[in-house]
Protein backbone atom coordinates (compact mmCIF):
# COMPACT_ATOMS: atom_id res chain seq x y z
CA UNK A 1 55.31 -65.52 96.87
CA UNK A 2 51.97 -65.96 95.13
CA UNK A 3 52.34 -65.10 91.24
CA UNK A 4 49.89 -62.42 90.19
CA UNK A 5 51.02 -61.32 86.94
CA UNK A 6 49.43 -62.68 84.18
CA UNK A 7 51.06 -63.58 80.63
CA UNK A 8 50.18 -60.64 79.01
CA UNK A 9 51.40 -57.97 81.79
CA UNK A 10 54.45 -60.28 81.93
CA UNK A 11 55.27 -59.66 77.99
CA UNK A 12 54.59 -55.88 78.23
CA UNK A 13 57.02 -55.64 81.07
CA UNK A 14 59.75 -57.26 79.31
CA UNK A 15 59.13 -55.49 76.44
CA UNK A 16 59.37 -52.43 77.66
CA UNK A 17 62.34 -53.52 79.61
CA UNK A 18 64.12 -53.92 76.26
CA UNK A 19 62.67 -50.89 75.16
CA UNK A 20 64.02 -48.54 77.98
CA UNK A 21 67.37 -50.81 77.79
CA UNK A 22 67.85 -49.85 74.03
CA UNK A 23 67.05 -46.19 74.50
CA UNK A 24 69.68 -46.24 76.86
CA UNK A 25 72.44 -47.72 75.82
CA UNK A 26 71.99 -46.31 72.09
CA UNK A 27 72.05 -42.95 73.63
CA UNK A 28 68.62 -41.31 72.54
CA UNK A 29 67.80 -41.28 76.10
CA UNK A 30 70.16 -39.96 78.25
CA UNK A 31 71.22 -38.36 81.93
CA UNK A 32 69.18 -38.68 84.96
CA UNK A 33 66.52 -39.78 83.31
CA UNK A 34 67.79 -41.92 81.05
CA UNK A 35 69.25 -43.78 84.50
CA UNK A 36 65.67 -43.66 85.28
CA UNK A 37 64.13 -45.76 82.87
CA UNK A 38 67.11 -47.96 82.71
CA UNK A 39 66.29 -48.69 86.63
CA UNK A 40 62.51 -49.32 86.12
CA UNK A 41 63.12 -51.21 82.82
CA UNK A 42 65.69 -53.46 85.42
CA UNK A 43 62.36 -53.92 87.93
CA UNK A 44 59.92 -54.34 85.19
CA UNK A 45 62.37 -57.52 83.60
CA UNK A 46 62.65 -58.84 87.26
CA UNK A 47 58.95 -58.84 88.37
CA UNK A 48 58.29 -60.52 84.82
CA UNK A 49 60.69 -63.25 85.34
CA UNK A 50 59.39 -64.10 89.26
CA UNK A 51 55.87 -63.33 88.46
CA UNK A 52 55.56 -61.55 91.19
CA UNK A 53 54.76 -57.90 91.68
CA UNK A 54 54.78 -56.63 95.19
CA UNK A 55 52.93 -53.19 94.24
CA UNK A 56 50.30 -55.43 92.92
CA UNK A 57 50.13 -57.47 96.22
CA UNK A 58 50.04 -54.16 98.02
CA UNK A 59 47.22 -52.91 96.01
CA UNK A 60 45.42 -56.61 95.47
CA UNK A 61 45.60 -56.33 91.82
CA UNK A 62 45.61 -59.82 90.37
CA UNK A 63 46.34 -60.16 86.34
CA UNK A 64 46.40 -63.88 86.01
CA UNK A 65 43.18 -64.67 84.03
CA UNK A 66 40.58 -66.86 86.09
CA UNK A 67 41.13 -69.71 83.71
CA UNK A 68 44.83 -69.99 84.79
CA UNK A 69 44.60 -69.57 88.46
CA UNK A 70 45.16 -72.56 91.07
């Protein structure tokens, strides 16, 4: 797996993450679609910590600034 996501999308996806984890589990979010979020915050944290996003691969979208690539 080639990484393509970039410092910057990889913060914002763990934040979020946390975000969607907190509203969860401190009950402001709740039901289906509190299972929801708490599912795509679980994808968001794992694409950040592989650096890989396959959606991204799929679509060829490539957040890694030039100045950091290979």
């Amino acid at each position: 797996m080639k990484k393509n996501i970039g410092n910057l999308d990889r913060i914002v996806r763990i934040i979020l993450a946390v975000v969607f984890a907190a509203l969860y589990f401190m009950q402001v979010i709740t039901g289906t679609i509190g299972l929801i979020l708490l599912i795509a915050g679980g994808i968001l944290l794992a694409t950040a910590l592989v650096d890989f996003c396959p959606i991204y691969k799929i679509l060829g979208i490539n957040t890694i600034p030039p100045e950091e690539k290979d």
